[in-house]
Every structure is written in C-alpha cells, then in structure tokens.
PDB file of N, CA and C in Angstrom:
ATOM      1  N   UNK A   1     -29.525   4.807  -1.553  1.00  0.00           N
ATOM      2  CA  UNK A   1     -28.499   5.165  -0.604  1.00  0.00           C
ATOM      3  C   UNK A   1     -27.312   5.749  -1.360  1.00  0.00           C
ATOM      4  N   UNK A   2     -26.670   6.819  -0.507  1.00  0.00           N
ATOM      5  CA  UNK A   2     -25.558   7.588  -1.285  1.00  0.00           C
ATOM      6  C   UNK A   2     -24.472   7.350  -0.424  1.00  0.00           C
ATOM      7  N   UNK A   3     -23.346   7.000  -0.919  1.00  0.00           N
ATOM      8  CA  UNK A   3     -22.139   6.792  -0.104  1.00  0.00           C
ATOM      9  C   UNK A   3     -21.200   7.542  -0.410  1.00  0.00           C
ATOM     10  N   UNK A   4     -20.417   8.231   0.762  1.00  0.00           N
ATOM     11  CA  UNK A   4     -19.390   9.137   0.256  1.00  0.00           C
ATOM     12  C   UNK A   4     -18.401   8.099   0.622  1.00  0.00           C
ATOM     13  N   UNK A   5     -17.434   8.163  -0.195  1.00  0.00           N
ATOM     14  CA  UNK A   5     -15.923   7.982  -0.822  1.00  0.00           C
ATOM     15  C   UNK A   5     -15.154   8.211  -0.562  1.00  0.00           C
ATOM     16  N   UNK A   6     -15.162   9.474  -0.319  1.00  0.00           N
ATOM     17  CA  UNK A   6     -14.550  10.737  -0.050  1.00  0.00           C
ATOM     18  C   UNK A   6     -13.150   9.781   1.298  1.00  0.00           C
ATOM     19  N   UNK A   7     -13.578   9.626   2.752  1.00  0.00           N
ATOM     20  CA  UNK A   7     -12.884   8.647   3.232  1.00  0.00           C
ATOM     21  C   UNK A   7     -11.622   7.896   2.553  1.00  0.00           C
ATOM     22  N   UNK A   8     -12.099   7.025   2.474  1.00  0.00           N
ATOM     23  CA  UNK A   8     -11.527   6.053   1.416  1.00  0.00           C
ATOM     24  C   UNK A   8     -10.255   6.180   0.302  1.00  0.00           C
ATOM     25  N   UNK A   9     -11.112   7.310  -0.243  1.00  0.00           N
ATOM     26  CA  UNK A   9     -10.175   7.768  -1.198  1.00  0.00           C
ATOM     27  C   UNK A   9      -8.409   8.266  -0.888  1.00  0.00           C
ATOM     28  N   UNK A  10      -8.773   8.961   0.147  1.00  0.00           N
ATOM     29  CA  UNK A  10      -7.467   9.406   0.629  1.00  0.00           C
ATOM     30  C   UNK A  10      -6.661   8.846   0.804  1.00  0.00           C
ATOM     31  N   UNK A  11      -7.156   7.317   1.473  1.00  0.00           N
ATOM     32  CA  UNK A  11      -6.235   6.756   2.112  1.00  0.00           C
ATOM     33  C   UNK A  11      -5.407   6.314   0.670  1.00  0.00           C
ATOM     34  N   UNK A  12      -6.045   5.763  -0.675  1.00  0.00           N
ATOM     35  CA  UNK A  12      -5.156   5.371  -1.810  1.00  0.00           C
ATOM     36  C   UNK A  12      -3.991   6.337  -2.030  1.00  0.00           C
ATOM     37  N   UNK A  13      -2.678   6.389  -2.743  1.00  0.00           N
ATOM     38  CA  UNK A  13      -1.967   6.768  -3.641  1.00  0.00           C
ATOM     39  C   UNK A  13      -2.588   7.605  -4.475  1.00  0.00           C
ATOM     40  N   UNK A  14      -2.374   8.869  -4.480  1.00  0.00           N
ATOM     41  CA  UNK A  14      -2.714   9.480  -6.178  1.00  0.00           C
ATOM     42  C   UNK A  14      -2.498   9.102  -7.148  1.00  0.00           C
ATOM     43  N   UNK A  15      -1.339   7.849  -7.428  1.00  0.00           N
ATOM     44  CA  UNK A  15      -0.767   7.368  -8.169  1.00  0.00           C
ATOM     45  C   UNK A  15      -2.055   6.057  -8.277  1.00  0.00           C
ATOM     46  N   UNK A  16      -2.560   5.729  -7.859  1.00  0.00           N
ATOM     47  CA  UNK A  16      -3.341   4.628  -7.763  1.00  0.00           C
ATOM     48  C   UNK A  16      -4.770   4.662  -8.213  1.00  0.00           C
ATOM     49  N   UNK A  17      -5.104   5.724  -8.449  1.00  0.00           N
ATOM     50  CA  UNK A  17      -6.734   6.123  -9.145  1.00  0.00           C
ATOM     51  C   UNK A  17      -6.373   6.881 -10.127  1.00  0.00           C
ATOM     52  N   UNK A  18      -6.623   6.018 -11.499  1.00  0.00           N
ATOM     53  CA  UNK A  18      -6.648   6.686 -13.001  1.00  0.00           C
ATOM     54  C   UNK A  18      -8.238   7.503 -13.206  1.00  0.00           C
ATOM     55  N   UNK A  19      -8.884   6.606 -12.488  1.00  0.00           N
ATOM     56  CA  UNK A  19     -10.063   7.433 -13.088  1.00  0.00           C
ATOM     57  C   UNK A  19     -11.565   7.022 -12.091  1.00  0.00           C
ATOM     58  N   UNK A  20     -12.377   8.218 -11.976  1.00  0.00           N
ATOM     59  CA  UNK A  20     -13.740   7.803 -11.049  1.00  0.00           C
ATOM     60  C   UNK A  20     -14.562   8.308 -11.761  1.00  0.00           C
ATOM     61  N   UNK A  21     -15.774   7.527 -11.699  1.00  0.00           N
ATOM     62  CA  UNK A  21     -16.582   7.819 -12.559  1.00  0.00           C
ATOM     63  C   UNK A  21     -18.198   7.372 -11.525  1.00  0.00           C
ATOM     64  N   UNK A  22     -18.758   8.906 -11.360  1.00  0.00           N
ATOM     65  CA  UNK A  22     -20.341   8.492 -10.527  1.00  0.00           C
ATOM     66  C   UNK A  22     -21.456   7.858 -11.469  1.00  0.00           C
ATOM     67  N   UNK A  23     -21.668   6.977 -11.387  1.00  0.00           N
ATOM     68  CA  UNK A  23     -22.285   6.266 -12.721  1.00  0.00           C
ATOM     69  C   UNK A  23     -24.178   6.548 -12.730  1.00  0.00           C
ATOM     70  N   UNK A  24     -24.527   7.407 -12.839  1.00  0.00           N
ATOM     71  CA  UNK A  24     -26.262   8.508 -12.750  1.00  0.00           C
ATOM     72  C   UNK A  24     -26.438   7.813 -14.192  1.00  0.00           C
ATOM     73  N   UNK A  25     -27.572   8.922 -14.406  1.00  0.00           N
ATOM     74  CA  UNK A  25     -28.394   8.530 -16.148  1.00  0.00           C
ATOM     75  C   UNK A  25     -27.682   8.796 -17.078  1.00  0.00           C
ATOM     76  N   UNK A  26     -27.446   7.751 -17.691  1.00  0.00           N
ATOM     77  CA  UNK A  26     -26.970   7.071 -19.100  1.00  0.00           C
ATOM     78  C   UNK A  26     -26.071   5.724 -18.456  1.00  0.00           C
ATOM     79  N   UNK A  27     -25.934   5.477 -17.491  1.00  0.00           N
ATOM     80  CA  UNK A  27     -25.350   4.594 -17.086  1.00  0.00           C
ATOM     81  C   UNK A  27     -23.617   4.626 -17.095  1.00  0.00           C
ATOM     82  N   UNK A  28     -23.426   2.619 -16.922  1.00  0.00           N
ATOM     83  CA  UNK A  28     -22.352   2.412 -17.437  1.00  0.00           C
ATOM     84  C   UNK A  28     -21.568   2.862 -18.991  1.00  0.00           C
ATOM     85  N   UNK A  29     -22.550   2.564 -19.663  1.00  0.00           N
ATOM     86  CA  UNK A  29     -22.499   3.002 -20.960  1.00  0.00           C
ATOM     87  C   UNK A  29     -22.181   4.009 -21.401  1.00  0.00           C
ATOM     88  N   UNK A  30     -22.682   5.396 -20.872  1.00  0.00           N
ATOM     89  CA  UNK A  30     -22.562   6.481 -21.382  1.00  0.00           C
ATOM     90  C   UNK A  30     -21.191   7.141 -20.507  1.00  0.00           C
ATOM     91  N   UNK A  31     -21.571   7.048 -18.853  1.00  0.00           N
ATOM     92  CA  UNK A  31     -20.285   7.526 -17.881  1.00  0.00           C
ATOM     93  C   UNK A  31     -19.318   7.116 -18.066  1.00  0.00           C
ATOM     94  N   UNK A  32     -18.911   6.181 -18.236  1.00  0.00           N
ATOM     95  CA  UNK A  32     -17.656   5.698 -18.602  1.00  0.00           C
ATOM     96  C   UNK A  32     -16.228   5.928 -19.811  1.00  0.00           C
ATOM     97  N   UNK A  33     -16.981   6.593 -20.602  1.00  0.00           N
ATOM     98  CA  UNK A  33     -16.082   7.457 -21.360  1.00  0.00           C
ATOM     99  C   UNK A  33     -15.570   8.480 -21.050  1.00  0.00           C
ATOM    100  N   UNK A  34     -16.551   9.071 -20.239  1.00  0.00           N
ATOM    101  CA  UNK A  34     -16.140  10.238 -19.769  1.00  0.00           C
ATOM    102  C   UNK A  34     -14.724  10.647 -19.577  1.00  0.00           C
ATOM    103  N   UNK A  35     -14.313   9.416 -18.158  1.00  0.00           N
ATOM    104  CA  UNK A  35     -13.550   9.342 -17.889  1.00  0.00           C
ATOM    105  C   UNK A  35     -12.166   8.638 -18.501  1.00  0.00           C
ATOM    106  N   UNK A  36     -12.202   7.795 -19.751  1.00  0.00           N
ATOM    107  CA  UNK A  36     -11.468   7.024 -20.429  1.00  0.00           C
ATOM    108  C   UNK A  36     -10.234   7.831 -21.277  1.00  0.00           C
ATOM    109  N   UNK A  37      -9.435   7.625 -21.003  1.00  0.00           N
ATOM    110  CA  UNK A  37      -8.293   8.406 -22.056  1.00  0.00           C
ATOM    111  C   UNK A  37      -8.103   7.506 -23.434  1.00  0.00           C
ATOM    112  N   UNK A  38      -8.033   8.976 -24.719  1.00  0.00           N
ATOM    113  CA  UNK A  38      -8.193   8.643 -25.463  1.00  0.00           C
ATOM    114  C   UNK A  38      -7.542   6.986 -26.056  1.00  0.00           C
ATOM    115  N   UNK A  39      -8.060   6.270 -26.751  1.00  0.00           N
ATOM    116  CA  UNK A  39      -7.778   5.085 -27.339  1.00  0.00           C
ATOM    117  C   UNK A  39      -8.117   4.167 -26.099  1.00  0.00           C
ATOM    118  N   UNK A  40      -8.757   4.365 -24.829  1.00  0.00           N
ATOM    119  CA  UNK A  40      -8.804   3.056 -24.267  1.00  0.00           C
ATOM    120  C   UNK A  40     -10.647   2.606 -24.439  1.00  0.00           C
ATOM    121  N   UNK A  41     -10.549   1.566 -23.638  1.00  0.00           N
ATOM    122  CA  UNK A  41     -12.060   1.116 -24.165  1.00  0.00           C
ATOM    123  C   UNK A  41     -12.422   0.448 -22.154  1.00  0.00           C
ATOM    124  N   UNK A  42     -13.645   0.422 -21.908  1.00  0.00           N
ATOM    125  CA  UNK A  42     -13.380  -0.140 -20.744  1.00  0.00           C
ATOM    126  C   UNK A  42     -14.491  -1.261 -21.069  1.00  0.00           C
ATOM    127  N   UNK A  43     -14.396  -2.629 -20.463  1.00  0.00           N
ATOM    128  CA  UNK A  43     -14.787  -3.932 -20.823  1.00  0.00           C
ATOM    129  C   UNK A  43     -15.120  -4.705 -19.138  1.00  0.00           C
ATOM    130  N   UNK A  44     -16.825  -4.008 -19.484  1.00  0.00           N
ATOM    131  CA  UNK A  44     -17.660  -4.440 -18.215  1.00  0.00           C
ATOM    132  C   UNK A  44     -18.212  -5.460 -18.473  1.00  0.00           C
ATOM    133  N   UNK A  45     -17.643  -6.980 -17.145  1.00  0.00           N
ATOM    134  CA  UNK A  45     -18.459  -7.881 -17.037  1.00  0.00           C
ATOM    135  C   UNK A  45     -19.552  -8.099 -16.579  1.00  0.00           C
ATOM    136  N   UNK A  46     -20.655  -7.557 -17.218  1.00  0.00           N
ATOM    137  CA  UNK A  46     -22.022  -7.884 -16.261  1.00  0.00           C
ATOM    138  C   UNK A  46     -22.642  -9.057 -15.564  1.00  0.00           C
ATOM    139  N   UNK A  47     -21.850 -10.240 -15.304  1.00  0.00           N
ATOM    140  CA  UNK A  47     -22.158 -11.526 -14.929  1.00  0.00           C
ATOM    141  C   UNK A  47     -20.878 -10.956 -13.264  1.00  0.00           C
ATOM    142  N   UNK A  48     -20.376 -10.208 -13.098  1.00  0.00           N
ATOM    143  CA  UNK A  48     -19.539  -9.676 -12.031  1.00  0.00           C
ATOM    144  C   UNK A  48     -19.793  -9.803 -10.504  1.00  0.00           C
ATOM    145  N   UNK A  49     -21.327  -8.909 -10.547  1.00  0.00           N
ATOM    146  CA  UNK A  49     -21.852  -8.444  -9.273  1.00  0.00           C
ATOM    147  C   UNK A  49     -23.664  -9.171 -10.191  1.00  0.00           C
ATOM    148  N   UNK A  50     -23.851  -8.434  -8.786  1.00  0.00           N
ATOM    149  CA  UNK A  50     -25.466  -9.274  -8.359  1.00  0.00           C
ATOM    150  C   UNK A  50     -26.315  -7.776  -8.563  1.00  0.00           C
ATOM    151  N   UNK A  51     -27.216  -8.112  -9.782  1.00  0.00           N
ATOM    152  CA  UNK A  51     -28.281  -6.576 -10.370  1.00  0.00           C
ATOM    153  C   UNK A  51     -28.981  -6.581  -9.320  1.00  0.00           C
ATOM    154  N   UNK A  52     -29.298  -5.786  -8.829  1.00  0.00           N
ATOM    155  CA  UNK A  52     -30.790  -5.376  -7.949  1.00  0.00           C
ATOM    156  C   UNK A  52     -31.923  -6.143  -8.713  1.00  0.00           C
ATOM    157  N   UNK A  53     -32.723  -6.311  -7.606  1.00  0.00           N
ATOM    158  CA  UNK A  53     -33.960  -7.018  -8.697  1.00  0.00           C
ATOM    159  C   UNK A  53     -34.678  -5.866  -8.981  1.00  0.00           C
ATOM    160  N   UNK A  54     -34.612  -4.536  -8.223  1.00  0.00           N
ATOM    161  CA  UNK A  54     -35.131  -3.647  -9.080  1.00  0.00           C
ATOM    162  C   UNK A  54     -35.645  -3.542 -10.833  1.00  0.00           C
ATOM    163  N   UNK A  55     -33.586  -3.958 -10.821  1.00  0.00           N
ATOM    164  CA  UNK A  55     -33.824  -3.306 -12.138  1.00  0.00           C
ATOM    165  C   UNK A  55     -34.227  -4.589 -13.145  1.00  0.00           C
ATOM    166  N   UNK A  56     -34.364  -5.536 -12.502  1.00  0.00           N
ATOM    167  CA  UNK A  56     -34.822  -6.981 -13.135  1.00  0.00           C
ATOM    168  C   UNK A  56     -36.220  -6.900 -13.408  1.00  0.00           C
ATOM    169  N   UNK A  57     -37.183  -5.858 -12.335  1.00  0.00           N
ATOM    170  CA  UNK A  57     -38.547  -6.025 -12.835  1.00  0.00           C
ATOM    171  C   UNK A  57     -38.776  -5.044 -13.306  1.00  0.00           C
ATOM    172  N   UNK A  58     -37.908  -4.019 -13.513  1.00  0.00           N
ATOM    173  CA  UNK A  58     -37.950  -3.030 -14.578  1.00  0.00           C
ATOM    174  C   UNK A  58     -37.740  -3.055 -15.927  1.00  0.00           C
ATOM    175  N   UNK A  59     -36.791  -3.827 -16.229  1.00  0.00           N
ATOM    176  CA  UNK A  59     -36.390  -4.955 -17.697  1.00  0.00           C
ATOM    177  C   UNK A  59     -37.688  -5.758 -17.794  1.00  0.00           C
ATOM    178  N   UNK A  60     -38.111  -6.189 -16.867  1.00  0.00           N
ATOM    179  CA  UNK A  60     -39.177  -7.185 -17.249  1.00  0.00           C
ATOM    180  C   UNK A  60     -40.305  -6.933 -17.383  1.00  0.00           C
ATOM    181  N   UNK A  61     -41.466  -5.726 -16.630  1.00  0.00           N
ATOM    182  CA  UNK A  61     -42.170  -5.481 -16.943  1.00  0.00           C
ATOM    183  C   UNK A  61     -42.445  -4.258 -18.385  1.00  0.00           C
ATOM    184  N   UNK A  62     -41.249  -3.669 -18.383  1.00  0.00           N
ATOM    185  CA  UNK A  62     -41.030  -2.076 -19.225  1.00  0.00           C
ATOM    186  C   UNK A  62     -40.842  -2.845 -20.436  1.00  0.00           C
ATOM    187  N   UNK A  63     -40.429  -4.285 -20.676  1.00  0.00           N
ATOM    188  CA  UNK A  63     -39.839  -4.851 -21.453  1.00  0.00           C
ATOM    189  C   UNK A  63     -38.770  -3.989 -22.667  1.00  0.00           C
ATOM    190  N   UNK A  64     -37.821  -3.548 -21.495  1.00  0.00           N
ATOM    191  CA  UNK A  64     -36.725  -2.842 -21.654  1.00  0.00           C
ATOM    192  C   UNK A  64     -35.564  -3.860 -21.908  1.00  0.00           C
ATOM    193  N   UNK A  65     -35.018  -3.694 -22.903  1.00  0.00           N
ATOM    194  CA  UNK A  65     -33.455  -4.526 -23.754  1.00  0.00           C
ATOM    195  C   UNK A  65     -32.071  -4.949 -22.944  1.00  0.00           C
ATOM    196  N   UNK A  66     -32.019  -5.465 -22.528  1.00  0.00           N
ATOM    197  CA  UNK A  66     -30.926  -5.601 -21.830  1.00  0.00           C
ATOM    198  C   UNK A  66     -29.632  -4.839 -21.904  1.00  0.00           C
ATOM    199  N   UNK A  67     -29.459  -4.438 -23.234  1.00  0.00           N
ATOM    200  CA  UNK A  67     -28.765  -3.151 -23.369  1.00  0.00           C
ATOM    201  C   UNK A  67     -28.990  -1.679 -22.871  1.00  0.00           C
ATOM    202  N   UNK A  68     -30.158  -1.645 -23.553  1.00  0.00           N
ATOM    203  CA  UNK A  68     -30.565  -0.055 -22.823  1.00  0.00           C
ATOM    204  C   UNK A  68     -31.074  -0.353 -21.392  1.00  0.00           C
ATOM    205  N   UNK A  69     -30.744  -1.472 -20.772  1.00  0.00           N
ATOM    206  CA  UNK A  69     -30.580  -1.053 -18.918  1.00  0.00           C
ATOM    207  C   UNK A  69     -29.682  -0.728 -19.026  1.00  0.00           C
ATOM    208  N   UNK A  70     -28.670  -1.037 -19.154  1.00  0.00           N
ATOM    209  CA  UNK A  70     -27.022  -0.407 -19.387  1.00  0.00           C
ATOM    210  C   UNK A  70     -26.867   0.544 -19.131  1.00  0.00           C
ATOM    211  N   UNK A  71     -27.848   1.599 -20.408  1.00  0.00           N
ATOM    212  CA  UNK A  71     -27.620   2.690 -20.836  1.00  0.00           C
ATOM    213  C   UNK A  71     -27.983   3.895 -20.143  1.00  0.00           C
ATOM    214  N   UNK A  72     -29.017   3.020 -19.475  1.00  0.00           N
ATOM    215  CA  UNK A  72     -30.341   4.124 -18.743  1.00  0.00           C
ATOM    216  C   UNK A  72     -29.962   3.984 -17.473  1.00  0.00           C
ATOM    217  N   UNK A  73     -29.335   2.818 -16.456  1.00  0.00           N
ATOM    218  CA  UNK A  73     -29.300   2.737 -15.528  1.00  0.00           C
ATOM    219  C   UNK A  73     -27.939   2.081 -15.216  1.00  0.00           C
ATOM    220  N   UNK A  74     -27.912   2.361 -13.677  1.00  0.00           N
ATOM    221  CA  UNK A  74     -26.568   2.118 -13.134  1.00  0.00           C
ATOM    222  C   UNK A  74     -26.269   0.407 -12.491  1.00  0.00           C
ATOM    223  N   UNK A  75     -27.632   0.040 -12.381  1.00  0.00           N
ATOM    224  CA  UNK A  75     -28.264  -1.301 -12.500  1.00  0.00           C
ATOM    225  C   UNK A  75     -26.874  -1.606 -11.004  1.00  0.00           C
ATOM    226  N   UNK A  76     -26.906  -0.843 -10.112  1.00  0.00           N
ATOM    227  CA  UNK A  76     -26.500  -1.167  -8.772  1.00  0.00           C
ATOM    228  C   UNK A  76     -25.090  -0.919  -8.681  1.00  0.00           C
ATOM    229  N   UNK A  77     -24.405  -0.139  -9.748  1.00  0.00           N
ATOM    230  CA  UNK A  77     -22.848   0.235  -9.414  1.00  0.00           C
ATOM    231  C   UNK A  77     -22.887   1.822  -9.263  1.00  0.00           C
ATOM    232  N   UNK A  78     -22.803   1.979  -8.529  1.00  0.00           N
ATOM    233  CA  UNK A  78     -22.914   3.881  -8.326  1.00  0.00           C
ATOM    234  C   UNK A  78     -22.008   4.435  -8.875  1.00  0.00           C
ATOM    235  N   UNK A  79     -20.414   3.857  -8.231  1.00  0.00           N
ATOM    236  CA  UNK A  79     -19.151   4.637  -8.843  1.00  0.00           C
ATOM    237  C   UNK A  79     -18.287   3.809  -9.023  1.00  0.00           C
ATOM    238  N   UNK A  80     -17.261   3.901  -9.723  1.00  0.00           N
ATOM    239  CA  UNK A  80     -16.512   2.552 -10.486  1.00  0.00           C
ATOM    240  C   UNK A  80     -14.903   3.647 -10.453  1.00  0.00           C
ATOM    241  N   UNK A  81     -13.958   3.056  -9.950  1.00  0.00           N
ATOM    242  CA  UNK A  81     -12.388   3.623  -9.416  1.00  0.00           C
ATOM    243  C   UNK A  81     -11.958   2.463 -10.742  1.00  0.00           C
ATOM    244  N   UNK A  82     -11.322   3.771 -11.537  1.00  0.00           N
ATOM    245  CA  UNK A  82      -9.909   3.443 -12.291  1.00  0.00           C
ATOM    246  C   UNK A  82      -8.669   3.031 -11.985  1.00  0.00           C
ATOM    247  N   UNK A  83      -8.275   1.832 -11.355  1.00  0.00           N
ATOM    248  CA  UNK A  83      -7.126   1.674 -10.646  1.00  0.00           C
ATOM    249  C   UNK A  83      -5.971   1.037 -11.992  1.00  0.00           C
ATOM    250  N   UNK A  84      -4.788   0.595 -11.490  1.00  0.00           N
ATOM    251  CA  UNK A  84      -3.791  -0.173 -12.398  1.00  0.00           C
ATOM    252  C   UNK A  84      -4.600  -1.535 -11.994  1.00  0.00           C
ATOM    253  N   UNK A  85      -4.029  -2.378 -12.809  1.00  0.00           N
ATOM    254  CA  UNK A  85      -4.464  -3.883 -13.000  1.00  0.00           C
ATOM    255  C   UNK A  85      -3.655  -4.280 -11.445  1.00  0.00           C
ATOM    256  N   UNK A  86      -2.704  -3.888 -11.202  1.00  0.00           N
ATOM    257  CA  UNK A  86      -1.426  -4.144 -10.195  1.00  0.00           C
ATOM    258  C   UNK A  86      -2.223  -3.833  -8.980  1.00  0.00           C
ATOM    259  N   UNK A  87      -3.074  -3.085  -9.155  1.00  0.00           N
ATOM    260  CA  UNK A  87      -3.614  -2.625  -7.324  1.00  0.00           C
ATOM    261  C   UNK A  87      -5.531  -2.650  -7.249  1.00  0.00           C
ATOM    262  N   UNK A  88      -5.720  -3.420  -8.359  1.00  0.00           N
ATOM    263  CA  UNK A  88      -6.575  -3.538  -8.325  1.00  0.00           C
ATOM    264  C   UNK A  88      -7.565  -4.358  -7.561  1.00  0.00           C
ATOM    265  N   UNK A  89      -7.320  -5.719  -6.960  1.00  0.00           N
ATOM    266  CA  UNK A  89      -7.354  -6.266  -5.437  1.00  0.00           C
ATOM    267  C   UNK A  89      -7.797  -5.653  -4.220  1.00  0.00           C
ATOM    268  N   UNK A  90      -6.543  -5.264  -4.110  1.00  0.00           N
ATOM    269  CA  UNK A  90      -6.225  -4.249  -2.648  1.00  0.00           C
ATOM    270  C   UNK A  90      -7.055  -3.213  -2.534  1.00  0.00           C
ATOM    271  N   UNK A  91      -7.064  -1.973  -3.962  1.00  0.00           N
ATOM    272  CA  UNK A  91      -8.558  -1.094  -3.799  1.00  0.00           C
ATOM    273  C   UNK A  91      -9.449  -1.662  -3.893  1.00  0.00           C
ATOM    274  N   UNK A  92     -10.304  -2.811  -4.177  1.00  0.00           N
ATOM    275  CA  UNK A  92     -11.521  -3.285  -3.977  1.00  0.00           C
ATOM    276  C   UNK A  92     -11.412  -3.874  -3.012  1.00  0.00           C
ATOM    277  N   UNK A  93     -10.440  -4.196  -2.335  1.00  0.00           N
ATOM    278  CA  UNK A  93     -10.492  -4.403  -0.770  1.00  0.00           C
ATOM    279  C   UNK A  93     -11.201  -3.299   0.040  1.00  0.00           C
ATOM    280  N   UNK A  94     -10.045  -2.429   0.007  1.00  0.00           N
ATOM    281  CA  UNK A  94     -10.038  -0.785   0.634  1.00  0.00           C
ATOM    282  C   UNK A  94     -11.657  -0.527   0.366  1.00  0.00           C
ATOM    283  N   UNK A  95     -12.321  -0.596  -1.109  1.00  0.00           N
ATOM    284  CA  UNK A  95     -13.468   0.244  -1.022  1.00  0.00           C
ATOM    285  C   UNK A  95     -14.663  -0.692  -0.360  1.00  0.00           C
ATOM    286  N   UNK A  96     -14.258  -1.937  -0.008  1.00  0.00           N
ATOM    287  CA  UNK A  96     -15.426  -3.095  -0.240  1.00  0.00           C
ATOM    288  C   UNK A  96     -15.890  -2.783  -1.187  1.00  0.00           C
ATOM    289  N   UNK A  97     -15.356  -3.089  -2.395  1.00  0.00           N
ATOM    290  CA  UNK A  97     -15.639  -2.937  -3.725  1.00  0.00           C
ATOM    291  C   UNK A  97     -16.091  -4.244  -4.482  1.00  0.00           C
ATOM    292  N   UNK A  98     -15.610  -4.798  -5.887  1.00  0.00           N
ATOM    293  CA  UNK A  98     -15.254  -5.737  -6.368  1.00  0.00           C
ATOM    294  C   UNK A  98     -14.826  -4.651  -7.664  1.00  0.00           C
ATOM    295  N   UNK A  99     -14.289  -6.218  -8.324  1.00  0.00           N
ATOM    296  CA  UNK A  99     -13.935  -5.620  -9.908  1.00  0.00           C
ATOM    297  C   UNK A  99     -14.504  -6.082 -10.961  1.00  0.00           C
ATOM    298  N   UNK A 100     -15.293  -5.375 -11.903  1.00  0.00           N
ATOM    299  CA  UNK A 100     -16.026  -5.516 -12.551  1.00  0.00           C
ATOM    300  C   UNK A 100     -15.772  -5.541 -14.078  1.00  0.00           C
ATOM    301  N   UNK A 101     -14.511  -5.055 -14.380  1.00  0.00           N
ATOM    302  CA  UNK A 101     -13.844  -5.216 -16.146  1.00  0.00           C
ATOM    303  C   UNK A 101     -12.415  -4.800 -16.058  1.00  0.00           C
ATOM    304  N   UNK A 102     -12.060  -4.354 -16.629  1.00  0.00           N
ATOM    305  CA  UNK A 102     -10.846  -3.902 -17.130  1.00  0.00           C
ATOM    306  C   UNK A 102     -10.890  -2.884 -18.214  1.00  0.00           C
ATOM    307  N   UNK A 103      -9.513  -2.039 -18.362  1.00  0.00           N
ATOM    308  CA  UNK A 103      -9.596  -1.437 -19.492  1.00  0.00           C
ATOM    309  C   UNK A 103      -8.614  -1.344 -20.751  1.00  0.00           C
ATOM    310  N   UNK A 104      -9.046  -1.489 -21.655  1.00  0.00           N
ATOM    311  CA  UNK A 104      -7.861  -2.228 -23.086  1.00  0.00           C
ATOM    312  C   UNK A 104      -8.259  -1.200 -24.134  1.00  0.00           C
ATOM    313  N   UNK A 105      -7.172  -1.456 -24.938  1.00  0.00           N
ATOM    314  CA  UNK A 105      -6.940  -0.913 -26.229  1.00  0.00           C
ATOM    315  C   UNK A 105      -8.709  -0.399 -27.001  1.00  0.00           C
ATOM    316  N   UNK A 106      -8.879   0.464 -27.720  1.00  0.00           N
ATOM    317  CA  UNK A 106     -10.190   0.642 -28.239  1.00  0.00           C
ATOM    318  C   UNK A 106     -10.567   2.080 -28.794  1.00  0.00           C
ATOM    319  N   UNK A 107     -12.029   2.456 -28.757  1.00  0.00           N
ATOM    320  CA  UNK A 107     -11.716   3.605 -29.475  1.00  0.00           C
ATOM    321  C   UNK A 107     -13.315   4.608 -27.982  1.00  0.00           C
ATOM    322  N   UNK A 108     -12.695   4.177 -27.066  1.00  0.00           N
ATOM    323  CA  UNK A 108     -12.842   5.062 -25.810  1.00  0.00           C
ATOM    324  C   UNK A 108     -14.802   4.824 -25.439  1.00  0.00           C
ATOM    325  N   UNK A 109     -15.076   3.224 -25.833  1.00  0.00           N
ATOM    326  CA  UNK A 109     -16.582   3.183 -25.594  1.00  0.00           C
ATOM    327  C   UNK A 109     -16.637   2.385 -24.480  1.00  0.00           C
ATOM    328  N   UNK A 110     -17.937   1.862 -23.503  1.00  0.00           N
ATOM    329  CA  UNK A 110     -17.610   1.084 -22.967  1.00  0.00           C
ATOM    330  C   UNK A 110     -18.356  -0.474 -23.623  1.00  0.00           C
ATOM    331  N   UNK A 111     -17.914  -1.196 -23.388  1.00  0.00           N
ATOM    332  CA  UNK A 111     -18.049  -2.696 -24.023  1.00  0.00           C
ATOM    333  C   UNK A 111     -18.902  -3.806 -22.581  1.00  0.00           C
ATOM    334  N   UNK A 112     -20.092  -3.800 -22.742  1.00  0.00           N
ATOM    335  CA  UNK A 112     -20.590  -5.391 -21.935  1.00  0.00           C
ATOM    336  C   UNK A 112     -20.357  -6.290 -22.787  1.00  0.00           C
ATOM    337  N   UNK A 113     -19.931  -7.742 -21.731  1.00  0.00           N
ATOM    338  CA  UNK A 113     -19.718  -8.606 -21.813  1.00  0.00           C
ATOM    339  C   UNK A 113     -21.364  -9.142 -21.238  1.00  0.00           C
ATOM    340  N   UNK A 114     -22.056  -9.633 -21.587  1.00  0.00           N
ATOM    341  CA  UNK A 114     -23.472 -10.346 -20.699  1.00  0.00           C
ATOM    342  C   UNK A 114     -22.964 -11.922 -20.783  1.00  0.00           C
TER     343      UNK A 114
END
C-alpha cells in the first residue's frame, strides 16, 4: 500500500519538516543520509514499531543478517518526517505516525539501535 502525504503535509509549518525521506531499496540505512545535513547522524530505534512478519520470514528463511534487512528493506516504514525534537509528538500525531530515533551529532550515517 502507498500513501500519499501529500495532505498532511500542508497542514505542518515549513518551519517544522527538516527533512523527508521515502525509504525504497537500500532502506533505512542507505535513505537516510540522503536527507541528513552534513555532521548529523540519525539514530533508529528498531525495537520502536512492530516489523511486518513479512520481513521476519524473509530474515528467516533467506537467512538474511539482521543488518542487511536494514539495508535492503524498509522493514514497514515507508517515509520517515524530519521534525525538531520540540514538535515531534504533535507531527506523529498529525501523520498517525510514531517516532522512531532522533538525530545527533555524527558523521551523516544512519545508526540502529536493535
């Protein structure tokens, strides 16, 4: 399923979305820089949200690394909104979202936490 955003989006502040990122092949891992300004790092909790079991019997039978699901797949987050720490709540309200990391000091990779 594909969900447009698009909605949603408007209703935020321009001031309020640092960064969006459609999270396709290479995953969290790879999309996420994309969007990262230089020196930050973004620090995904994967214990956050609930994986598809998809990608659980895909890890399990492919006997694929728990990392490179990461890498390869979006493992059930499609698109991930760069907000401030300050409004970060309220847009995962707005999107029926949740929040899944934060972003800190680093050298612009993204970081799981498992």
């Amino acid at each position: 399923t594909h969900r447009n955003y698009q909605p949603v989006l408007q209703k935020l502040a321009p001031r309020s979305l640092h960064g969006l990122a459609h999270i396709t092949g290479g995953g969290l891992v790879d999309n996420l820089p994309r969007v990262l300004p230089k020196g930050c790092d973004a620090v995904i909790d994967t214990k956050s949200w609930r994986v598809p079991p998809i990608f659980e019997l895909i890890a399990s039978h492919g006997r694929v690394d728990r990392g490179e699901m990461y890498q390869v797949f979006n493992m059930g987050i499609g698109m991930v909104a760069i907000v401030p720490a300050a409004t970060a709540r309220e847009v995962a309200r707005q999107l029926k979202g949740q929040i899944i990391g934060r972003i800190e000091a680093g050298r612009c990779v993204t970081r799981l936490i498992f």
